[in-house]
N, C-alpha and C. Protein backbone atom coordinates (compact mmCIF):
# COMPACT_ATOMS: atom_id res chain seq x y z
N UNK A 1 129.31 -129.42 -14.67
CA UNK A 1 129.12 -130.35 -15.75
C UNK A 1 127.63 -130.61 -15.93
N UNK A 2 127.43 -130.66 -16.91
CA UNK A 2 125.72 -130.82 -17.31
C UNK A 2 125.80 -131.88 -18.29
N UNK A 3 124.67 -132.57 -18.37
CA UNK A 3 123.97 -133.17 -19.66
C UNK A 3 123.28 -132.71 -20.16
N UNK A 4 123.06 -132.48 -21.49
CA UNK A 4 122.04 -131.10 -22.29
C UNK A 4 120.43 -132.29 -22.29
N UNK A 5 121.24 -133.96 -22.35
CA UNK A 5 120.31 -135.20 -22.56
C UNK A 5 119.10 -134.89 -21.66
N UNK A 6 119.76 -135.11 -20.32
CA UNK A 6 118.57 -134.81 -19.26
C UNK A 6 118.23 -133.61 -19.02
N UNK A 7 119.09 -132.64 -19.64
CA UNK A 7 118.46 -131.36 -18.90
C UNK A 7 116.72 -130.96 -19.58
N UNK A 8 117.26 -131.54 -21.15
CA UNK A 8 115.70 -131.58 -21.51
C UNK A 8 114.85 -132.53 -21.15
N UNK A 9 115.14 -133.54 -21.05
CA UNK A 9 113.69 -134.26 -20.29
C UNK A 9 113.46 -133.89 -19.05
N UNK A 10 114.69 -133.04 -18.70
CA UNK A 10 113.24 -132.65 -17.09
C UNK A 10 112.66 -131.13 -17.85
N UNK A 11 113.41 -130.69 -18.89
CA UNK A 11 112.54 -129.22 -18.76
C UNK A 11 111.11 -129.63 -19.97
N UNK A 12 111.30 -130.71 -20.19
CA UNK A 12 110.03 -131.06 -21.11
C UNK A 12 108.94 -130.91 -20.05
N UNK A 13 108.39 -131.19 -18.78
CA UNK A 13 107.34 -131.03 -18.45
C UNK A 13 106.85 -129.48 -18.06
N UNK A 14 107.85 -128.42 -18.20
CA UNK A 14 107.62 -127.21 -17.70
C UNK A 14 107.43 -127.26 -19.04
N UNK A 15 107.87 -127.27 -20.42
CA UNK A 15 107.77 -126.66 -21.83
C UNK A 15 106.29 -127.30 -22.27
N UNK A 16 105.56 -128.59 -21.76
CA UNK A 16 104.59 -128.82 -21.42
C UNK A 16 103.13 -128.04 -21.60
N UNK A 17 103.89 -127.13 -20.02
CA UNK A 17 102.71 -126.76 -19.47
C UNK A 17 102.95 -125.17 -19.72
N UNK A 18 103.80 -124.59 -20.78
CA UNK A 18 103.84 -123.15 -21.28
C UNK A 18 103.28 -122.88 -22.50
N UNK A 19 103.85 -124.74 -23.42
CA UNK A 19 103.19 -124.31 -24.70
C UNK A 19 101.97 -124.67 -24.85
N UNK A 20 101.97 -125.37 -24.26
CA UNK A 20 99.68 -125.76 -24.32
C UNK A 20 100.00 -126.90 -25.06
N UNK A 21 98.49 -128.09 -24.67
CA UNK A 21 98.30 -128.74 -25.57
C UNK A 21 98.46 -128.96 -26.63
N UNK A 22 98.00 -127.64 -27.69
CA UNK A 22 97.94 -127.47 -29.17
C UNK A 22 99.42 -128.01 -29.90
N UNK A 23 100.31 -127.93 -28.57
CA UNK A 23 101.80 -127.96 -29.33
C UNK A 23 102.92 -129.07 -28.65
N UNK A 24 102.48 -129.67 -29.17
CA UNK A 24 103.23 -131.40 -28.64
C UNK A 24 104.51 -131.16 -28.56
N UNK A 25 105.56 -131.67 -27.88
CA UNK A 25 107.31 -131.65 -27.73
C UNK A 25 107.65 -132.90 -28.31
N UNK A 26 108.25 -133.22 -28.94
CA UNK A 26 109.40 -134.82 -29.49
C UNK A 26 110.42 -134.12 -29.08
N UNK A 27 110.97 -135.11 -28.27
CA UNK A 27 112.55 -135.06 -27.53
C UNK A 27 112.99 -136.72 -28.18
N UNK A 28 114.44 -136.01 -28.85
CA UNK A 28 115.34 -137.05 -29.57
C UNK A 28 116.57 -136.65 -29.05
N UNK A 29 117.04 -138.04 -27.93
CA UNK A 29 118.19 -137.61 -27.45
C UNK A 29 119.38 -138.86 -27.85
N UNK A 30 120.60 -138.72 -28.44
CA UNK A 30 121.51 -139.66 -28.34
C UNK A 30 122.04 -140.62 -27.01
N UNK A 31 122.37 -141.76 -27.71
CA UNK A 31 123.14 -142.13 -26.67
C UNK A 31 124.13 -141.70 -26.07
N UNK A 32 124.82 -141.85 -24.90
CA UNK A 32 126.42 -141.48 -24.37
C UNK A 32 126.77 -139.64 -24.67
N UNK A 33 125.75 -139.07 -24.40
CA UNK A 33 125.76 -137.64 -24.48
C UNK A 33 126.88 -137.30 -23.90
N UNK A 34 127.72 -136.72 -24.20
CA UNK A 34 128.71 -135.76 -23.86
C UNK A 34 128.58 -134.94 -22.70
N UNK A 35 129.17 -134.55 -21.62
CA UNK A 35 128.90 -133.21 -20.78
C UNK A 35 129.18 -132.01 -21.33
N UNK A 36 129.09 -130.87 -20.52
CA UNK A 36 129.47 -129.95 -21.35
C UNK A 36 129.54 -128.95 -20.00
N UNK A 37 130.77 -127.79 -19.87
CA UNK A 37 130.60 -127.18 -18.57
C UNK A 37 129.49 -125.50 -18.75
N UNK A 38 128.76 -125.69 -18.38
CA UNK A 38 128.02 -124.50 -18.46
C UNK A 38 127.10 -124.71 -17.55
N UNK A 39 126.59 -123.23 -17.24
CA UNK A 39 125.61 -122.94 -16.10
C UNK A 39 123.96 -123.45 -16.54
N UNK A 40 123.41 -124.48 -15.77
CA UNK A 40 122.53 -125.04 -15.74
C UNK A 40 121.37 -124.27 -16.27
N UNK A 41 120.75 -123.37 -15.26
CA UNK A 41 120.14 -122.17 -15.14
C UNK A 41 119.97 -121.69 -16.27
N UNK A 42 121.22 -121.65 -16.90
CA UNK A 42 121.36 -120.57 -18.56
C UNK A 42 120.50 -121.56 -19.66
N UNK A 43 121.33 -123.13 -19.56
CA UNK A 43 121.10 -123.69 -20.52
C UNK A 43 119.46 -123.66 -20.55
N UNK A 44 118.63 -124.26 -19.58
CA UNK A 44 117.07 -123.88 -19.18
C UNK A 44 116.77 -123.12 -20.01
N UNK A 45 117.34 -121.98 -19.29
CA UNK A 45 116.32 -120.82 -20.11
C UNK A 45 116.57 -120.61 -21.44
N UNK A 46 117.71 -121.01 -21.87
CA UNK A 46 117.98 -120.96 -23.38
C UNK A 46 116.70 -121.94 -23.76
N UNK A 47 116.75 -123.32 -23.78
CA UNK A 47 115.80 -123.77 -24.36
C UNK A 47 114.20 -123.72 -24.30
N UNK A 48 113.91 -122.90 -23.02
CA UNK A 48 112.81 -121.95 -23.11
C UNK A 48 112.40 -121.44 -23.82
N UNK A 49 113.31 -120.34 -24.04
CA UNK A 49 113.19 -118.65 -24.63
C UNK A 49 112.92 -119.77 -26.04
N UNK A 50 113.59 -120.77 -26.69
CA UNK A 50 113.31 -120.77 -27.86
C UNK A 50 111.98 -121.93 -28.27
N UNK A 51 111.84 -122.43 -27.45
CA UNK A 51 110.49 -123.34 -27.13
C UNK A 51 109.20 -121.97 -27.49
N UNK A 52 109.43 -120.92 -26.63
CA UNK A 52 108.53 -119.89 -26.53
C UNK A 52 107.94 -119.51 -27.76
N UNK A 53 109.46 -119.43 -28.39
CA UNK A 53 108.82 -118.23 -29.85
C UNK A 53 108.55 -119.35 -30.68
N UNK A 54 108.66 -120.43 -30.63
CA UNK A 54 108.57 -121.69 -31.14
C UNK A 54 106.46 -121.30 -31.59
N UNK A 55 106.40 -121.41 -30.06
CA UNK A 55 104.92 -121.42 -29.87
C UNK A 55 104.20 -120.40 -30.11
N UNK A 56 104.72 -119.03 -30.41
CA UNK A 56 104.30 -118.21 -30.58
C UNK A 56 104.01 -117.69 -32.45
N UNK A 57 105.11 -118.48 -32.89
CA UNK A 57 105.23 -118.69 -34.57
C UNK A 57 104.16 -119.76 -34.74
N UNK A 58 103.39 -120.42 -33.90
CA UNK A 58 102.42 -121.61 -34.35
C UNK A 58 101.16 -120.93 -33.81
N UNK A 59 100.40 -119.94 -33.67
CA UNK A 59 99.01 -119.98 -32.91
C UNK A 59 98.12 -121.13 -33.03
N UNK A 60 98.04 -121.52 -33.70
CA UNK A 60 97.04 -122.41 -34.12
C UNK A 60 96.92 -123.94 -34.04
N UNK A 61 98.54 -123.95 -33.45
CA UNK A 61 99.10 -125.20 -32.92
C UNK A 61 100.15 -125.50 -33.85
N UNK A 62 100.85 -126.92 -33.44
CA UNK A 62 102.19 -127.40 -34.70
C UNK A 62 102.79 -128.08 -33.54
N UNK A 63 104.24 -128.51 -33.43
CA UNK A 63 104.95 -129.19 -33.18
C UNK A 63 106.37 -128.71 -32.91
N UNK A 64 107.07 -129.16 -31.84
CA UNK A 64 108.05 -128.70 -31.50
C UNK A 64 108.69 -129.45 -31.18
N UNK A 65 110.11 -129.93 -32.15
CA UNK A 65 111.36 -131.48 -31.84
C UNK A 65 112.69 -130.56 -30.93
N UNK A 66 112.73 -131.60 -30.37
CA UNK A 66 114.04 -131.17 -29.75
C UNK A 66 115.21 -132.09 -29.61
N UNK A 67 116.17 -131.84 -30.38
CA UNK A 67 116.96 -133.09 -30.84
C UNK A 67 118.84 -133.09 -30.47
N UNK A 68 118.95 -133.56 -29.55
CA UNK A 68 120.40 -133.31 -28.89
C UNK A 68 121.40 -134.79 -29.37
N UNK A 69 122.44 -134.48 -29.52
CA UNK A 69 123.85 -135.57 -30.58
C UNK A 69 124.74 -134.80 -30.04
N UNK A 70 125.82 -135.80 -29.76
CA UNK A 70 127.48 -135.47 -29.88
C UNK A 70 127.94 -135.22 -31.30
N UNK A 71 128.46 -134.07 -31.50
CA UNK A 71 128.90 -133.61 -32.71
C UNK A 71 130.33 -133.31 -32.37
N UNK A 72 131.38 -134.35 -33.34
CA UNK A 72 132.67 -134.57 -33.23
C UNK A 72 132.83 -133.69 -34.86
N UNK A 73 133.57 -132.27 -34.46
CA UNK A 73 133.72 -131.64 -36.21
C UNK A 73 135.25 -132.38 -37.08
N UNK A 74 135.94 -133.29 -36.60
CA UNK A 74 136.69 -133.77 -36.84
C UNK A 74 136.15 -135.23 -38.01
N UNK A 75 134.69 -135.60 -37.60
CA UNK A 75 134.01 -137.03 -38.56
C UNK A 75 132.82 -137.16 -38.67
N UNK A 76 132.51 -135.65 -38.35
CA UNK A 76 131.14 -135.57 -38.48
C UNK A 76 130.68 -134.92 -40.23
N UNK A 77 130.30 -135.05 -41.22
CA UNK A 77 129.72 -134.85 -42.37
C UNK A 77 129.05 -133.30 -41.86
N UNK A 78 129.03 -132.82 -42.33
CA UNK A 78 128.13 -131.67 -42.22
C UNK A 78 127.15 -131.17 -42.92
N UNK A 79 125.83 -130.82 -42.68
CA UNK A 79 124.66 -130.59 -43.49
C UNK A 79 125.06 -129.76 -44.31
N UNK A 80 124.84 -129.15 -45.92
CA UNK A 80 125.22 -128.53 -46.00
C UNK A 80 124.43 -127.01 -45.65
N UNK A 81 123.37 -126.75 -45.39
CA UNK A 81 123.37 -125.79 -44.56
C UNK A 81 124.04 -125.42 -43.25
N UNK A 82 124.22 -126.47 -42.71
CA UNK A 82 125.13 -125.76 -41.13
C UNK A 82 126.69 -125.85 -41.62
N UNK A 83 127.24 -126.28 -42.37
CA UNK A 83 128.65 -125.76 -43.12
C UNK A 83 129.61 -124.72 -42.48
N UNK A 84 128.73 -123.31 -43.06
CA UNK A 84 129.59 -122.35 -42.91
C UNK A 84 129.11 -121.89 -41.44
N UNK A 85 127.86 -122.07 -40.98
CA UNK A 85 128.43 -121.93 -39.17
C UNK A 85 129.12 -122.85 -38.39
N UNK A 86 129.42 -123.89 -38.56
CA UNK A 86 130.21 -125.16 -37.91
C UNK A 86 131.58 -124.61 -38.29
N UNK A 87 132.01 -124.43 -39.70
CA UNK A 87 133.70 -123.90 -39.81
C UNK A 87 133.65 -122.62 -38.62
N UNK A 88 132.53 -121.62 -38.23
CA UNK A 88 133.18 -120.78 -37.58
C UNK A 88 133.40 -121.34 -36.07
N UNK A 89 133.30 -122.76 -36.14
CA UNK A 89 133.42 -123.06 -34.53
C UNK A 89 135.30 -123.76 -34.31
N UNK A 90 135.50 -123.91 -33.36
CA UNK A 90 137.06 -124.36 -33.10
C UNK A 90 136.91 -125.84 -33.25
N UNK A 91 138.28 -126.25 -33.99
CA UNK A 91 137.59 -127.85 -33.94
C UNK A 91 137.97 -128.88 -32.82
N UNK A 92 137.05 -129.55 -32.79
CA UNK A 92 136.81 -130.35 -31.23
C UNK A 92 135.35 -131.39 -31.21
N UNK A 93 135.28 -131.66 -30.09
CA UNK A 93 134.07 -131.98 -29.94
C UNK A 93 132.94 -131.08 -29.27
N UNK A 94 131.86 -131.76 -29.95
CA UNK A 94 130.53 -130.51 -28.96
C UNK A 94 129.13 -131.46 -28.76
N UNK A 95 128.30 -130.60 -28.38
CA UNK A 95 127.14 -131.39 -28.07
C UNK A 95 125.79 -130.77 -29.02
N UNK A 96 125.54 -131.01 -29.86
CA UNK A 96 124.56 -129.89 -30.35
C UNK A 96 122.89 -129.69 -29.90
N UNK A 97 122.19 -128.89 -29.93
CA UNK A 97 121.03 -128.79 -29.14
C UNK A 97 120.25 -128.55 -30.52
N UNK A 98 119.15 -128.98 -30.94
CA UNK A 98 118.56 -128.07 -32.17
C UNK A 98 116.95 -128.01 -31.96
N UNK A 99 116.33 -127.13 -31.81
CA UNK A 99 114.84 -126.99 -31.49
C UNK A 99 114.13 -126.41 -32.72
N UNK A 100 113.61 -127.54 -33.31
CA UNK A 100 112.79 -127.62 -34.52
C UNK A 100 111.12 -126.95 -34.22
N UNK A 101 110.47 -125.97 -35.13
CA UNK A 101 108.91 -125.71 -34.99
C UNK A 101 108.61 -126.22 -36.32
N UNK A 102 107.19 -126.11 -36.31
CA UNK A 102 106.48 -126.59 -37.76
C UNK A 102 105.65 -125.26 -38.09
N UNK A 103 106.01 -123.64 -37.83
CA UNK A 103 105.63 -122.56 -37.62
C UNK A 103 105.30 -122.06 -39.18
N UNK A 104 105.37 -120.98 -38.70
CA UNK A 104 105.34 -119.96 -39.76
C UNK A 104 106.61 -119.56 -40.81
N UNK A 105 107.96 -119.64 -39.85
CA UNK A 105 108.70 -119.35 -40.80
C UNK A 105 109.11 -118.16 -40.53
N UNK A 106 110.44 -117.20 -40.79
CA UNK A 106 110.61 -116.10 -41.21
C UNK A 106 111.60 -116.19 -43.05
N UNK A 107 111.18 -114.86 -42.87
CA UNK A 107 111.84 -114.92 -43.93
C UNK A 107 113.30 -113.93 -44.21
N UNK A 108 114.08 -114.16 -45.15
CA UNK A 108 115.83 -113.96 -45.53
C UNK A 108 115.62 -112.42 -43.84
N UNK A 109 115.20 -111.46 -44.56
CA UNK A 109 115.72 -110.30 -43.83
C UNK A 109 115.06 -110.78 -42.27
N UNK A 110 114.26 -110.96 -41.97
CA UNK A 110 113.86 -111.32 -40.29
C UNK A 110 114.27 -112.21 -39.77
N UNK A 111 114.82 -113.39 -40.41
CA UNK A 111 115.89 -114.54 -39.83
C UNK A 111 117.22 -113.87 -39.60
N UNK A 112 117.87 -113.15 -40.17
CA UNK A 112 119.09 -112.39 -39.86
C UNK A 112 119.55 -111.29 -39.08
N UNK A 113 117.70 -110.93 -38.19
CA UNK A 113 117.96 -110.44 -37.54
C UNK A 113 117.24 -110.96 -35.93
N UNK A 114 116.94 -112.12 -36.19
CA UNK A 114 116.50 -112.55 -35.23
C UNK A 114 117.09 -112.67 -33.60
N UNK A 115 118.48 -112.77 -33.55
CA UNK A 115 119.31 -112.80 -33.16
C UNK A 115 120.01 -110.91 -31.79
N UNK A 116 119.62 -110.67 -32.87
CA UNK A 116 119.58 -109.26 -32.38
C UNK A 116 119.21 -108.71 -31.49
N UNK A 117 119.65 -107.90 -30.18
CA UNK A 117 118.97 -107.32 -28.97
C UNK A 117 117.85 -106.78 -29.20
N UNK A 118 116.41 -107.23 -28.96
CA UNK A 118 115.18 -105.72 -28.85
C UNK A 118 114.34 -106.15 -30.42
N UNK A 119 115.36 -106.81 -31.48
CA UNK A 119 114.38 -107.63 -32.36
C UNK A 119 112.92 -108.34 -31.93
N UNK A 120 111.73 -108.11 -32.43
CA UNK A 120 110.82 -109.18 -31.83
C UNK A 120 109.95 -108.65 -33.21
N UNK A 121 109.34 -109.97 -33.60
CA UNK A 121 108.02 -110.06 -34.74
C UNK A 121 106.72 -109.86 -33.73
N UNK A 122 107.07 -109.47 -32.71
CA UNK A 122 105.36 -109.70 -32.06
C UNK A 122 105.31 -107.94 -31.87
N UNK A 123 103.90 -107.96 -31.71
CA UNK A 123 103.82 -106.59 -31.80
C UNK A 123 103.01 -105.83 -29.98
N UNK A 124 103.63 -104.38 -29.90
CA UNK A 124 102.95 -104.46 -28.31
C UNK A 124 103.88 -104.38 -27.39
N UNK A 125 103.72 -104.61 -26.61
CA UNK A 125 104.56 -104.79 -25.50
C UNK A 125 104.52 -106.58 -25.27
N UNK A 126 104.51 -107.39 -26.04
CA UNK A 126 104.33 -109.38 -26.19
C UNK A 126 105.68 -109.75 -25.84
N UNK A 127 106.55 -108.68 -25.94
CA UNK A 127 107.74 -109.32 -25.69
C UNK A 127 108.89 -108.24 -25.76
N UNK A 128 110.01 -108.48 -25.20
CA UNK A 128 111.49 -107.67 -24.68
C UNK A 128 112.03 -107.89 -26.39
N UNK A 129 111.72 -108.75 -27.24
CA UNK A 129 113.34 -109.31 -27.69
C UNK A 129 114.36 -109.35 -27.64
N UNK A 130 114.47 -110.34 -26.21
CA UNK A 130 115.98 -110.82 -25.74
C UNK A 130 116.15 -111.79 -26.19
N UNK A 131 114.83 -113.06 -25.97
CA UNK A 131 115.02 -114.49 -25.91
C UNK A 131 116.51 -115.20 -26.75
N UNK A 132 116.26 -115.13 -28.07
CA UNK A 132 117.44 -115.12 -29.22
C UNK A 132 118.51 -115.00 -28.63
N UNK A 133 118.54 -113.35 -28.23
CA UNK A 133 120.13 -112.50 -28.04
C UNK A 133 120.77 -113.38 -26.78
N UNK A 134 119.81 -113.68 -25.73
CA UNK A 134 120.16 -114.46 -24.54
C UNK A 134 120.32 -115.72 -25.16
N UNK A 135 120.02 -116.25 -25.84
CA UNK A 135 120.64 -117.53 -26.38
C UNK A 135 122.19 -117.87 -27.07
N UNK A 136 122.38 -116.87 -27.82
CA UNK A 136 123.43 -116.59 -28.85
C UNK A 136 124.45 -116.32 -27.57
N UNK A 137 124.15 -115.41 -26.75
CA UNK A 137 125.31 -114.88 -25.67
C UNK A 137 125.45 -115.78 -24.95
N UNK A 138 125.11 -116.83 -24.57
CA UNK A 138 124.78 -117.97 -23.67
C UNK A 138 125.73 -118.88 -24.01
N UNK A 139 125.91 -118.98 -25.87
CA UNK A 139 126.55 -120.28 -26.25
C UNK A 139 127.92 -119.39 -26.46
N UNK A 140 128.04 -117.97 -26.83
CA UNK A 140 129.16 -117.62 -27.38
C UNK A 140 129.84 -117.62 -26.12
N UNK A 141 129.35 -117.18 -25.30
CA UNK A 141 130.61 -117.04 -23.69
C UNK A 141 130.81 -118.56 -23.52
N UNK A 142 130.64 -119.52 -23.74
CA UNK A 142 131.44 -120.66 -23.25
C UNK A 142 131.81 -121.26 -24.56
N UNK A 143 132.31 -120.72 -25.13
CA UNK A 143 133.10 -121.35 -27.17
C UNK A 143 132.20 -121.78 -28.43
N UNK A 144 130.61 -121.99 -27.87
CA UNK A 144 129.74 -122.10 -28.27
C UNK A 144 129.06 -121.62 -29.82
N UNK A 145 128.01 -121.71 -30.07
CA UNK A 145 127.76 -120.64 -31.50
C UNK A 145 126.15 -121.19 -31.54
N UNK A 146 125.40 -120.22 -31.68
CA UNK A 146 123.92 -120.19 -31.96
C UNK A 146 123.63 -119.73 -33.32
N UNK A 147 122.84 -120.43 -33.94
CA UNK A 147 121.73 -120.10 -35.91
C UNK A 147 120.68 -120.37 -35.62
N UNK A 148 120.08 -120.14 -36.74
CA UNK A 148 119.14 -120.69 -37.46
C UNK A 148 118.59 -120.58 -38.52
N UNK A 149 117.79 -121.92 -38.85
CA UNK A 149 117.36 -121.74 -40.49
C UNK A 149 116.03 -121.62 -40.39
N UNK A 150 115.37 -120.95 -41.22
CA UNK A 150 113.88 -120.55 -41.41
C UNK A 150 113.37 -120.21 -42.89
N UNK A 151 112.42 -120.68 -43.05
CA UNK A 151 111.63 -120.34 -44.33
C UNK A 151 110.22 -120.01 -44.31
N UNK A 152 109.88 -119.05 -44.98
CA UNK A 152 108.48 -118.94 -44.60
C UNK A 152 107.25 -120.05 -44.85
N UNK A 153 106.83 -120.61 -44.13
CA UNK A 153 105.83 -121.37 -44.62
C UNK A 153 106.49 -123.08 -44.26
N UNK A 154 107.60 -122.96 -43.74
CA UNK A 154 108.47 -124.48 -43.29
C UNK A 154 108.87 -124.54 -41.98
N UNK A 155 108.45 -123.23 -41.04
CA UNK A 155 109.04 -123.55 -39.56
C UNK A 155 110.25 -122.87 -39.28
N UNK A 156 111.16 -122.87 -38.01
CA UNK A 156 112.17 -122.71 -37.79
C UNK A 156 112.89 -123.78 -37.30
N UNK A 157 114.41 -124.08 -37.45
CA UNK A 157 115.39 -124.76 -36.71
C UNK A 157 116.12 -123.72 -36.22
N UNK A 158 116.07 -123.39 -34.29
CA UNK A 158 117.34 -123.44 -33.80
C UNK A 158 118.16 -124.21 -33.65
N UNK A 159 119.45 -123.81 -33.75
CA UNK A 159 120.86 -125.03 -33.30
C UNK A 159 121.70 -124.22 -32.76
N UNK A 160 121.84 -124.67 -31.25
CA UNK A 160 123.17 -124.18 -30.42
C UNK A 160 123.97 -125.29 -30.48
N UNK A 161 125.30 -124.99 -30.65
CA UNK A 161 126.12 -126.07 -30.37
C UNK A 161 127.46 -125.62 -29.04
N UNK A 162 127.42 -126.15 -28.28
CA UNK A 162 128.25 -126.31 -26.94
C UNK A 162 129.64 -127.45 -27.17
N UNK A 163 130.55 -126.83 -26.57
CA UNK A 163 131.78 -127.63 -26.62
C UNK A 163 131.68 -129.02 -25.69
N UNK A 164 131.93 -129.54 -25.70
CA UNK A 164 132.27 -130.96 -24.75
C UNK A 164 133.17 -130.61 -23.88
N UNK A 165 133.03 -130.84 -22.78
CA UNK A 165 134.06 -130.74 -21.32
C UNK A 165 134.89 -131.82 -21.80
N UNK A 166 136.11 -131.13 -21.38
CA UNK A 166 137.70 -131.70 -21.60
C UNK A 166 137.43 -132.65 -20.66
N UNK A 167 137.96 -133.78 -22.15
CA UNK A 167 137.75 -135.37 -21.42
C UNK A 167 137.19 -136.16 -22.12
N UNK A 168 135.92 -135.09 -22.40
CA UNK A 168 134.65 -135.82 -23.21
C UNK A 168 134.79 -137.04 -24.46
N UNK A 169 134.38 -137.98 -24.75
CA UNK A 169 134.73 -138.40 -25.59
C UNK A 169 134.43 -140.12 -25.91
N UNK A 170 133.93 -140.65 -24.24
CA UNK A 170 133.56 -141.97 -24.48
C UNK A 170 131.93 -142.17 -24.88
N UNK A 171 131.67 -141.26 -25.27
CA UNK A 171 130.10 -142.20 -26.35
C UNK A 171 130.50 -141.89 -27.94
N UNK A 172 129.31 -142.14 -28.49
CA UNK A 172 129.91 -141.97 -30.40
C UNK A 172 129.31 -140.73 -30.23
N UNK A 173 129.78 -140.14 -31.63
CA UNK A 173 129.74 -139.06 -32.47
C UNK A 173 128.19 -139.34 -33.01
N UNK A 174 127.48 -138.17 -33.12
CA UNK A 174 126.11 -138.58 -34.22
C UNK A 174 126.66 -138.57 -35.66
N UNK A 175 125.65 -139.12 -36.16
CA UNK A 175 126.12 -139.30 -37.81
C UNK A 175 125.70 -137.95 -38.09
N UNK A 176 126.53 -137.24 -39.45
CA UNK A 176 125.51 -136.61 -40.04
C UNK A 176 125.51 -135.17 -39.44
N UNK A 177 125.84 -135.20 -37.84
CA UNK A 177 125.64 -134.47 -37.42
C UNK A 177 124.44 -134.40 -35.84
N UNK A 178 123.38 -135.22 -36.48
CA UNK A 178 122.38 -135.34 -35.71
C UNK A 178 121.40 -136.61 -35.81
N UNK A 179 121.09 -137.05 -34.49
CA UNK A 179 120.43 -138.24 -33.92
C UNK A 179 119.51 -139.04 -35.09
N UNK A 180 119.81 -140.40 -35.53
CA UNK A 180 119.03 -140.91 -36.23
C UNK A 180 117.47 -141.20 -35.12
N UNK A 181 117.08 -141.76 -36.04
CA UNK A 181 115.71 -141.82 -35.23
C UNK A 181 115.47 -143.49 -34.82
N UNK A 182 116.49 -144.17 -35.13
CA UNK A 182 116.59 -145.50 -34.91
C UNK A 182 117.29 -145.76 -33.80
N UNK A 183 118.49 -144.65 -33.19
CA UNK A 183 119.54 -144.58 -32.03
C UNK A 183 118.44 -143.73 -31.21
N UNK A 184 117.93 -143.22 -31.51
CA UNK A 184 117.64 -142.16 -30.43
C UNK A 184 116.50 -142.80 -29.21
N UNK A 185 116.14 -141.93 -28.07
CA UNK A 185 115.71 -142.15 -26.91
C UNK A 185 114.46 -140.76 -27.89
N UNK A 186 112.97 -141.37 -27.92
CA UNK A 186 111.99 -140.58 -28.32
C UNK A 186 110.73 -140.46 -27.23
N UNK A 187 110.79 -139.12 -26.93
CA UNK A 187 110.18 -138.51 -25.65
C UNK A 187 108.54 -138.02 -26.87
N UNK A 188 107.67 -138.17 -26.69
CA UNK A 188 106.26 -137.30 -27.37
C UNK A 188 105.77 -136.95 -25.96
N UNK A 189 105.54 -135.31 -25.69
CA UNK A 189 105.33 -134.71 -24.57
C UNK A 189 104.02 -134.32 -25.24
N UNK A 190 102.81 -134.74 -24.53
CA UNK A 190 101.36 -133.97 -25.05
C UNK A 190 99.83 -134.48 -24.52
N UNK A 191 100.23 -133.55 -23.17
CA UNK A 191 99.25 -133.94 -22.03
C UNK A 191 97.64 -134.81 -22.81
């Protein structure tokens, strides 16, 4: 059983000291977070790998939110961009994870393949392109589902969303989908 709540405030001081100064963390976490059963270890590095390219879409610096809510698909409103990936999830409760940059952006054809084994925008040997694929496989083996939205010139949003461990169910639902900024617990990480 994990909390996705704390797992990021402890991995905020390692995401810290990878992305540099230039690139501050906001951690927005709900109240009464949900558990969720998945391997610790994984979840980490999931929000790594996407912290990473986070920082790597900003050279020059920007900003990186990280914003975790109980998402009940039964009364939860849905953005209408996350719509048609939320219908492909089972309905229930979940926990959603979403790691916002203030980057560069991709655009229609490189967002759709972001995801993809061996994909990478960096050029060289800078990178495997797994990070993504290890994310997406991370959430799909436990009922899970990984996106994202990107525009060039507006940043990226990842959003994994994780099921709630059977049981789950005594804190609220986020509105909306995701953490107002009036409920939330606000972390600014920036040595």
């Amino acid at each position: 059983m994990v909390n996705i709540g704390q797992t990021v405030s402890e991995v905020t001081g390692l995401l810290n000291e990878v992305l540099g100064e230039h690139v501050p963390v906001v951690v927005r976490t709900g109240e009464g977070l949900w558990p969720v059963e998945a391997d610790r270890a994984q979840l980490e590095q999931a929000i790594v790998n996407i912290a990473l390219n986070a920082r790597d879409a900003m050279p020059g610096g920007g900003q990186v939110t990280i914003e975790v809510a109980n998402i009940d698909l039964a009364t939860c409103a849905a953005d209408p961009q996350d719509a048609a990936d939320l219908a492909e999830l089972l309905p229930g409760r979940y926990v959603g994870l979403r790691i916002t940059d203030t980057g560069a952006g991709m655009n229609v054809l490189t967002a759709e393949q972001a995801f993809e084994p061996f994909f990478t925008t960096k050029s060289g040997d800078q990178a495997a392109g797994l990070g993504l694929a290890t994310v997406r496989r991370f959430a799909t083996q436990i009922g899970g589902k990984a996106w994202l939205r990107s525009e060039p010139g507006q940043g990226t949003a990842v959003t994994v969303m994780l099921p709630a461990a059977a049981g789950a169910g005594a804190g609220p639902a986020g509105h909306q989908g995701w953490v107002a900024e009036r409920t939330a617990t606000v972390l600014v990480v920036d040595d």
